[in-house]
Protein backbone atom coordinates (compact mmCIF):
# COMPACT_ATOMS: atom_id res chain seq x y z
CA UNK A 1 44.70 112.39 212.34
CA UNK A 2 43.51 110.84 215.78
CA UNK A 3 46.11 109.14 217.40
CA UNK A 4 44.47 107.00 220.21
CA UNK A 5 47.00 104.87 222.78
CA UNK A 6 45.83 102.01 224.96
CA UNK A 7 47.05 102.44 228.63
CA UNK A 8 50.05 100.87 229.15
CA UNK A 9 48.31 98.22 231.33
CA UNK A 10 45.45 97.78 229.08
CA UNK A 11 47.24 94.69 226.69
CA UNK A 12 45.59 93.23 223.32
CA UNK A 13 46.05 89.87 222.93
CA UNK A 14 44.61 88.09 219.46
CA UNK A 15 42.80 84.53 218.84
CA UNK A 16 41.37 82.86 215.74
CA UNK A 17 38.53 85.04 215.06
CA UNK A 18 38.70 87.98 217.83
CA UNK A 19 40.78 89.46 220.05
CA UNK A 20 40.08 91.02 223.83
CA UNK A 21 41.78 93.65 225.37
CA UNK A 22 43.50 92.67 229.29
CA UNK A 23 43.24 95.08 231.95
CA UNK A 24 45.46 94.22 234.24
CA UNK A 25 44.73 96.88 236.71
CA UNK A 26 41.12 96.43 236.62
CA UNK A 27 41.32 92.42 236.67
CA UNK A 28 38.71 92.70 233.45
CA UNK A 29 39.09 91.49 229.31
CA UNK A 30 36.69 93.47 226.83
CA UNK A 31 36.34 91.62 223.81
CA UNK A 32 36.93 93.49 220.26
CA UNK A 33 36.25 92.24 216.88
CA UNK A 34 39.24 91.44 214.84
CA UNK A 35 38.16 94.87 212.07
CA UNK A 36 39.42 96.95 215.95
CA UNK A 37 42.41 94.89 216.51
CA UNK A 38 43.29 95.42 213.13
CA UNK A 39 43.15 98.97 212.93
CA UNK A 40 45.82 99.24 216.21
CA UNK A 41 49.83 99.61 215.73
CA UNK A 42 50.68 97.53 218.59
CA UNK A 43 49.43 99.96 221.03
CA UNK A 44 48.39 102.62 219.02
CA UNK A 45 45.43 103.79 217.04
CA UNK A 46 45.58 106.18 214.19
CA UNK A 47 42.50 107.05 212.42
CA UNK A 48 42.54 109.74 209.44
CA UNK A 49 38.56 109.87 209.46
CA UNK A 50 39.24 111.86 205.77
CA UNK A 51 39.55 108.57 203.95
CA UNK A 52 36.13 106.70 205.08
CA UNK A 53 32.99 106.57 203.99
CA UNK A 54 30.22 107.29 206.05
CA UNK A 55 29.44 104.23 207.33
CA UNK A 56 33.13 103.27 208.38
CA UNK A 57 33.29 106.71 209.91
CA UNK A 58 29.91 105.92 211.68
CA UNK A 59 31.41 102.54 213.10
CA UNK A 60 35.34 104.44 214.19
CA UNK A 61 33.03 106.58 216.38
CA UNK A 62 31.80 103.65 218.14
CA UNK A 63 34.91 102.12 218.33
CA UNK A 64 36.79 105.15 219.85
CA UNK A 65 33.87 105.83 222.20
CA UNK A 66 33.80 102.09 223.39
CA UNK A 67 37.65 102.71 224.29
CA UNK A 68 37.76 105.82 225.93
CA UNK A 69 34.64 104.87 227.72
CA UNK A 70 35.81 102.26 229.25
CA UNK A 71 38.97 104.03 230.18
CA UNK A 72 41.19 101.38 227.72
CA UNK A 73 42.46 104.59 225.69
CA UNK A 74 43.55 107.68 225.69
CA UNK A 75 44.26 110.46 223.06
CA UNK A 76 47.90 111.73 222.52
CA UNK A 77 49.75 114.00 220.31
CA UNK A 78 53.15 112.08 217.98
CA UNK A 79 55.41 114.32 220.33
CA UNK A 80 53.96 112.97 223.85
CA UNK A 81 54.41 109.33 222.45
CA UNK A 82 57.60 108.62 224.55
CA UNK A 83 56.27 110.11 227.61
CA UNK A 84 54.42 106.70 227.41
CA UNK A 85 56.74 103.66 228.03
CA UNK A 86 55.37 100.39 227.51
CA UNK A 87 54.44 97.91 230.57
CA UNK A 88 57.65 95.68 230.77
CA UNK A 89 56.24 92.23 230.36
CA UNK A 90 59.65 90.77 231.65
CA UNK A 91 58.73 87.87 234.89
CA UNK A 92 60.95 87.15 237.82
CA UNK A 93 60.16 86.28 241.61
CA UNK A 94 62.53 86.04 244.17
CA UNK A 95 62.35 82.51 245.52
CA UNK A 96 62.64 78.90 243.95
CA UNK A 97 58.87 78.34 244.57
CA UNK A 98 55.81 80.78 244.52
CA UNK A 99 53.33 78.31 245.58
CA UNK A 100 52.91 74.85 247.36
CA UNK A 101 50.31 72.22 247.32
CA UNK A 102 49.95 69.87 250.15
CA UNK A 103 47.08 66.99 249.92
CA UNK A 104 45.87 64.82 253.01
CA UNK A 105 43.81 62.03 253.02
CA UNK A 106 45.52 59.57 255.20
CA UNK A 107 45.85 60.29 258.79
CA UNK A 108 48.01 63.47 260.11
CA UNK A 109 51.58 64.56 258.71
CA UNK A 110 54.40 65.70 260.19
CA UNK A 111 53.78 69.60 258.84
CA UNK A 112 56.58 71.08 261.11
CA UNK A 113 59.64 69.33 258.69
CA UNK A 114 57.78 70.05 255.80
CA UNK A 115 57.21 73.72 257.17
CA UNK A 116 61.00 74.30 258.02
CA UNK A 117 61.41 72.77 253.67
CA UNK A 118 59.15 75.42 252.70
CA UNK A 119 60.98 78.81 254.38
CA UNK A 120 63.90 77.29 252.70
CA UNK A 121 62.94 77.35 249.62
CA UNK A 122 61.15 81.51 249.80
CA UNK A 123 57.73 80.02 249.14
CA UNK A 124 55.47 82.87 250.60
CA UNK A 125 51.81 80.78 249.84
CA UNK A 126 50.07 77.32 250.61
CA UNK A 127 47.12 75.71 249.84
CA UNK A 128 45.99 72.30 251.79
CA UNK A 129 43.37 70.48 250.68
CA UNK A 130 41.95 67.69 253.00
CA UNK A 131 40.27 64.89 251.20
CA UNK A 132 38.79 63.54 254.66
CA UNK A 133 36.67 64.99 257.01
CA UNK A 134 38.89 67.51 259.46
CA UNK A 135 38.94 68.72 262.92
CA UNK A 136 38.84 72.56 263.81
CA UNK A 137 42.25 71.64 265.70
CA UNK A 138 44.11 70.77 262.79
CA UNK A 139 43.75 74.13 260.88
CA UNK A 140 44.88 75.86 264.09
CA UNK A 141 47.68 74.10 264.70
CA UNK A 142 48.53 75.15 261.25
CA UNK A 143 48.20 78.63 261.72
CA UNK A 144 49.53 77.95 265.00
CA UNK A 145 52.72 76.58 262.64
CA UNK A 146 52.45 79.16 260.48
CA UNK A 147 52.13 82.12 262.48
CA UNK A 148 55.88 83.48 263.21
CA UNK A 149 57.15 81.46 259.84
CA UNK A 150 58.41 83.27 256.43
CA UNK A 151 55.15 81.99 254.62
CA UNK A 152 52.65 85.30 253.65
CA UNK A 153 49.96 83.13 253.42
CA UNK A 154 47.89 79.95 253.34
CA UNK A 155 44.31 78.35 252.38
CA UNK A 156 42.66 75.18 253.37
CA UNK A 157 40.41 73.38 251.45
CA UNK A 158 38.06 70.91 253.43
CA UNK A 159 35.15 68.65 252.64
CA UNK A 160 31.66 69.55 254.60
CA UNK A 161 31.00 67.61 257.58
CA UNK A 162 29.68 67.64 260.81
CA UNK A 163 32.82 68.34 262.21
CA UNK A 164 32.17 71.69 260.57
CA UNK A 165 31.18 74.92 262.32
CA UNK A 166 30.50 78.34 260.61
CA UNK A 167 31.15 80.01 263.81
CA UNK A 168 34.58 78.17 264.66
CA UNK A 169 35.37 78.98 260.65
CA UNK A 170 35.03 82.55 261.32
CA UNK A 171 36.78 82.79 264.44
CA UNK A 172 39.64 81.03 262.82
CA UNK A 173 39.95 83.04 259.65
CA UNK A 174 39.60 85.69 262.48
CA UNK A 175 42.57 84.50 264.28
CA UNK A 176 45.02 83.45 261.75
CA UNK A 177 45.62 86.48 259.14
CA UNK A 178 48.04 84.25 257.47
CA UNK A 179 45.04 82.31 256.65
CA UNK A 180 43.37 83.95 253.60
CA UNK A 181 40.27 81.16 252.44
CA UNK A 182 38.23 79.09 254.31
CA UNK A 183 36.69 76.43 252.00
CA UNK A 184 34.34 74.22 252.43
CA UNK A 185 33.51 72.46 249.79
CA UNK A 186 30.43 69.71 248.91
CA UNK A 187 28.16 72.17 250.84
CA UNK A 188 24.34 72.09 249.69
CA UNK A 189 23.96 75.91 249.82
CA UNK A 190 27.21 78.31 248.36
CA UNK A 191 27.40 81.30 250.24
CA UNK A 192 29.86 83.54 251.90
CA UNK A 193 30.13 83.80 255.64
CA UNK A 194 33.61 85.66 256.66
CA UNK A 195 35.27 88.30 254.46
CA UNK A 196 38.50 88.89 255.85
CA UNK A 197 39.25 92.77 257.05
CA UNK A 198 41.33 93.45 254.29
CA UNK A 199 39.26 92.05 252.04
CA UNK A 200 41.24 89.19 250.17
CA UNK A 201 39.73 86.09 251.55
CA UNK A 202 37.41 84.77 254.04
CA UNK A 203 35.35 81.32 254.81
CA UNK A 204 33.38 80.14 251.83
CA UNK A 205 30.86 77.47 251.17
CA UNK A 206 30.59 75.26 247.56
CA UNK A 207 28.74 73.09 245.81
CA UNK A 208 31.59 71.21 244.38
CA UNK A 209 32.81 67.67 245.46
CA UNK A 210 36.36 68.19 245.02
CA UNK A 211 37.08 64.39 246.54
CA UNK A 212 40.64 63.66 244.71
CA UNK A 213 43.07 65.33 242.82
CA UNK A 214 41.65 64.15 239.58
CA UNK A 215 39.18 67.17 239.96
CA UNK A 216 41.78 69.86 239.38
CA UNK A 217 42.03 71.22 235.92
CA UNK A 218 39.30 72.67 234.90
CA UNK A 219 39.17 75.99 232.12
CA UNK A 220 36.34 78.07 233.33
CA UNK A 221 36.35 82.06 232.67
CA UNK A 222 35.25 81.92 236.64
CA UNK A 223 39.03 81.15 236.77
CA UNK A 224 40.72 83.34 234.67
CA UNK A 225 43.77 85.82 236.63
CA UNK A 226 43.50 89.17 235.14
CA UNK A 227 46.56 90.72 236.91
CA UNK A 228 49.94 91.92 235.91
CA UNK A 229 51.40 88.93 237.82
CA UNK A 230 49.85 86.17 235.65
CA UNK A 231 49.88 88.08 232.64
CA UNK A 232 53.59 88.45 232.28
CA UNK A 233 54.30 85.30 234.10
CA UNK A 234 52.43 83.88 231.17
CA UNK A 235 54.27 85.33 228.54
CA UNK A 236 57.48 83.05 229.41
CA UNK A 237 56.52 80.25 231.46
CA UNK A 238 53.61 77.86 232.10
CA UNK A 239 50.55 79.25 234.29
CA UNK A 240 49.93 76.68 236.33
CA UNK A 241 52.95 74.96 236.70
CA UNK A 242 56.12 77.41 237.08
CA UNK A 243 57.98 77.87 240.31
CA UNK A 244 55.06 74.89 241.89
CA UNK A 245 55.86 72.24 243.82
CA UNK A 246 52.87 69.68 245.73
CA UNK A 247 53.02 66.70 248.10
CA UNK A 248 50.17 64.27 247.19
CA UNK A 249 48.31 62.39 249.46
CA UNK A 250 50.73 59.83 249.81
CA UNK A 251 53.53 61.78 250.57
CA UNK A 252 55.00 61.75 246.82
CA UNK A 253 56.61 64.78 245.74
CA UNK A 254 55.88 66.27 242.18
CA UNK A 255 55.07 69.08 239.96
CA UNK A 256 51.07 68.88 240.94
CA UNK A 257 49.11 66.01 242.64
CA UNK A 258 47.25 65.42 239.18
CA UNK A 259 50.22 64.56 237.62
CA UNK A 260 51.57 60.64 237.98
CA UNK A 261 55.51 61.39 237.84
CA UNK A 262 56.66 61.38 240.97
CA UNK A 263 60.60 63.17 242.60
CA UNK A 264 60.25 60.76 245.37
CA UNK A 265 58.84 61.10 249.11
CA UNK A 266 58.76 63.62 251.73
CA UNK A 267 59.94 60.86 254.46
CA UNK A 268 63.40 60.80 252.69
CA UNK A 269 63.36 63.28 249.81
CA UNK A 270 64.16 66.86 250.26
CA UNK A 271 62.26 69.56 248.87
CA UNK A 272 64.95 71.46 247.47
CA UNK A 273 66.63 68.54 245.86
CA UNK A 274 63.41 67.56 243.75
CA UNK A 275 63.25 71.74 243.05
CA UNK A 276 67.18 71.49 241.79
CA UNK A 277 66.15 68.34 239.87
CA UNK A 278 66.26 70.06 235.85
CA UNK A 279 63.74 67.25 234.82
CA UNK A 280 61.16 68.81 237.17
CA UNK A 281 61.87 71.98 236.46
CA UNK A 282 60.63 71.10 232.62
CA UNK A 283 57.00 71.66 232.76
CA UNK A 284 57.76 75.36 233.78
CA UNK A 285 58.39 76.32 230.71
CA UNK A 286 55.80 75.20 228.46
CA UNK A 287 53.84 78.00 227.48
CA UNK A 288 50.41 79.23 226.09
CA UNK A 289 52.10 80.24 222.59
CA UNK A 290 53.53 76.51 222.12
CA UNK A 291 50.10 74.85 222.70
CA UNK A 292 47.59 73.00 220.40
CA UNK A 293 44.62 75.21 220.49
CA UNK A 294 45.51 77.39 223.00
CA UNK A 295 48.12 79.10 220.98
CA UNK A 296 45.08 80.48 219.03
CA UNK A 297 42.73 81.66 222.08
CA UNK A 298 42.31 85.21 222.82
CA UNK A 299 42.00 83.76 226.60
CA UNK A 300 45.26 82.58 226.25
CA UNK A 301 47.42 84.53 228.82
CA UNK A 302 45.08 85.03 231.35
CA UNK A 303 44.04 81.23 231.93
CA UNK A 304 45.33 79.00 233.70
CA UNK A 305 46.82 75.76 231.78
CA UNK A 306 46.70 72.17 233.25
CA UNK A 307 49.55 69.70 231.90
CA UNK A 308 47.99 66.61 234.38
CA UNK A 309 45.00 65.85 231.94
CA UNK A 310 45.45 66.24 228.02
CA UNK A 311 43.58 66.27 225.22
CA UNK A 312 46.12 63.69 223.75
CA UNK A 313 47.68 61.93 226.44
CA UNK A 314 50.90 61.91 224.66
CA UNK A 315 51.30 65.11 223.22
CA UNK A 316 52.75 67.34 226.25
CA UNK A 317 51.80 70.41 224.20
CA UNK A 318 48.19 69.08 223.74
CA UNK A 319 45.66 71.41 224.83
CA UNK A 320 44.07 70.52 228.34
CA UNK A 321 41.31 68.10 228.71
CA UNK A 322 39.03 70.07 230.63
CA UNK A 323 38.84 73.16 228.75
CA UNK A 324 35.32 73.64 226.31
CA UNK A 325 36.56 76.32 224.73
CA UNK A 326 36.52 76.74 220.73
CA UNK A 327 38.71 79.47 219.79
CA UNK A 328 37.43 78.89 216.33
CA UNK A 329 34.21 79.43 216.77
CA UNK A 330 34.17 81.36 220.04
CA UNK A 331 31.94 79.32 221.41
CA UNK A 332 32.37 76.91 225.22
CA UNK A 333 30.63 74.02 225.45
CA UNK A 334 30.52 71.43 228.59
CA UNK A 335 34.00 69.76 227.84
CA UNK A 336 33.07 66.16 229.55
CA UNK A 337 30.16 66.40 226.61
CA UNK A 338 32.90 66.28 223.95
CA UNK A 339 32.92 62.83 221.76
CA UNK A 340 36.57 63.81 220.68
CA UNK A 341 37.71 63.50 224.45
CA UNK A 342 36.00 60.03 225.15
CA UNK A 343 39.37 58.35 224.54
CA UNK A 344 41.78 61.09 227.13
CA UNK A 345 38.88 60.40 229.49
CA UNK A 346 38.93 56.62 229.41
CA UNK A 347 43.03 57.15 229.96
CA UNK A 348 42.83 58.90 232.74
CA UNK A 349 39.83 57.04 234.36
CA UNK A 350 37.53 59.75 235.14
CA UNK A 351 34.54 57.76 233.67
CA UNK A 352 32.99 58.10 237.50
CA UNK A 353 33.71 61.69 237.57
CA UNK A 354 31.68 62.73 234.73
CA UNK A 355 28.04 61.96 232.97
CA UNK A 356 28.89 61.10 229.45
C-alpha cells in the first residue's frame, strides 16, 4: 500500500462540488475533483493499487503524480507518521487591533491624537485612503508621524490628480520604509513604478475609481490571502473584520467605513473604549463556516468576507453582496449582473455605482 501525506502546510478544504488544496507557504490553491478529496484520510492518502481496475489505476497515477509534482505530497512509511505533526491551526495576535482604517475626505485631521490611540492599542498596520485630491506634504508628514512610532507599517490610498508626481511617489516610498504601497488609484494606464527594496510594496497605478467607501467589498480571486496568517485566522474568526477598527470620513468610529453603525467620534470617543465595547467586538466572530453560501465554497478560508453589503440586508450571516461566485456550479459571474441582488443593491444605494 502507498501511503501518500500532504505537507503539513499544504491544507484541503471542501465546497459543493470540488475541493482545492491551500498552500500556505507558496500563497497558491490547486483545485482537485471531489473522486481526490475523497480518497484522502484527512491528510493522508492510502492507495492499495491491488483492488482497481485498470482504468482507476490509470487515473491514481495521475492523481499521485499531480501531487508530488507539485510538491503538495510526499510518500511515508505507517512508522514515520508521527514524525509529521499537523500545522496547528490555533489564531492569536498580540494586540487589541491588527489593522486600522482611516478615511479623509474633508479637510486635514488631527493624525498626531489619533496616532498616540493607535500605539495604545499594539496596532502594527494602517491604511489611509484619501477620497480628495492630496498634497505630496501630507503623506510625509505622515511618515514624518510615523517614523519613530510602534506602527510596522502603513499604505495610502489616493485618487489621481495633478497634484500627483511619479517621481515625488518614488522618492517618498523611498524615504519612508514604514510606508509599504503607494496607490494611486483612477489612473488611465495601471502600471508599477517603485518596488520597494525588500520587495513588499511600492507605488502603484489603477484603473479603479475607488471614490467612497461604498466601493469596498468586493470577492475577486485577485484578492484571495493564501498565507498561514489568514488561513487560521479564518478558521475562528471573521476575515475581514476581526481585531479592525476604521475612522470614516466624518470622524465616526466603527468596525469598517462601509458599515452604518457607528461607536461614536474621534473628537470625544476613545479608541480603546469603542475596542472594549463587546457589541463591537461582535462581527469578529462571524465566520466562513456559519455563512449562507460561503459555508459551501472551497474558497472559503482564503477570501476575504465583507459584512457592510449583504446579499439579504437582514440576515448578518447572508453571504456578501459583491461576491459572483457559485459554489454550486463553480462558476463566477459579474455579481452587479445578478437579478437576485437588484433588491440588496437598491438598499444600499449603489444604483450609480454599477451598470445594471
Amino acid at each position: 500500500m502507498m501511503l501518500l501525506k500532504l505537507f503539513a502546510n499544504c491544507i484541503l478544504l471542501k465546497g459543493a462540488t470540488r475541493a482545492v488544496i491551500c498552500d500556505l507557504q507558496r500563497s497558491n490553491y490547486h483545485l482537485i475533483p471531489m473522486s481526490l478529496f475523497d480518497l484522502f484520510d484527512e491528510d493522508m492518502l492510502k492507495l492499495n493499487f491491488n483492488i482497481y481496475n485498470k482504468q482507476q489505476k490509470s487515473i491514481l497515477y495521475e492523481y499521485v503524480e499531480f501531487l508530488t509534482a507539485n510538491e503538495l505530497a510526499f510518500t511515508i512509511s505507517q512508522n514515520e507518521l508521527e514524525l509529521f505533526p499537523k500545522l496547528s491551526l490555533e489564531w492569536d495576535y498580540p494586540s487589541k487591533i491588527t489593522n486600522i482604517i482611516i478615511d479623509i475626505k474633508h479637510g486635514k485631521i488631527d493624525l498626531s491624537n489619533i496616532i498616540s490611540q493607535i500605539e495604545d492599542l499594539r496596532c502594527y498596520y494602517l491604511q489611509f485612503r484619501f477620497f480628495r485630491p492630496v498634497q505630496m506634504d501630507e503623506i510625509i508628514s505622515i511618515g514624518n508621524l510615523l517614523f519613530d512610532s510602534l506602527i510596522h507599517g502603513f499604505e495610502a490610498l489616493i485618487p489621481n490628480a495633478d497634484t500627483v508626481d511619479e517621481v515625488a511617489l518614488t522618492n517618498i516610498v523611498n524615504l519612508f520604509p514604514k510606508l509599504k504601497n503607494l496607490i494611486v488609484y483612477n489612473h488611465p494606464e495601471e502600471k508599477e513604478v517603485c518596488i520597494t527594496s525588500d520587495n513588499v510594496g511600492g507605488v502603484f497605478f489603477i484603473n479603479s475609481n475607488i471614490s467612497s467607501a461604498m466601493h469596498c467589498g468586493v470577492i475577486h480571486p485577485a484578492y484571495f490571502a493564501i498565507n498561514i496568517e489568514t488561513f487560521t485566522e479564518s478558521q475562528h474568526h471573521n476575515s475581514c473584520l476581526n481585531r479592525k477598527i476604521s475612522i470614516d470620513v466624518d470622524g465616526e468610529i466603527k468596525n469598517c467605513p462601509s458599515l452604518a453603525k457607528s461607536y461614536g467620534n474621534i473628537k470625544d470617543t476613545k479608541l480603546i473604549d469603542v475596542v472594549n465595547n463587546p457589541e463591537f467586538q461582535k462581527v469578529w466572530h462571524i465566520k466562513k463556516d456559519e455563512i449562507t453560501k460561503c459555508k459551501d465554497c472551497e474558497f472559503r478560508h482564503i477570501c476575504t468576507d465583507c459584512r457592510a453589503y449583504l446579499e439579504n440586508p437582514e440576515d448578518r450571516y447572508s453571504a456578501p453582496l459583491k461576491c459572483g461566485y457559485n459554489p454550486y456550479t463553480c462558476e463566477w459571474e459579474e455579481w452587479s449582473s445578478n437579478p437576485l441582488k437588484k433588491q440588496a443593491i437598491e438598499h444600499y444605494g449603489m444604483q450609480e455605482l454599477i451598470n445594471l
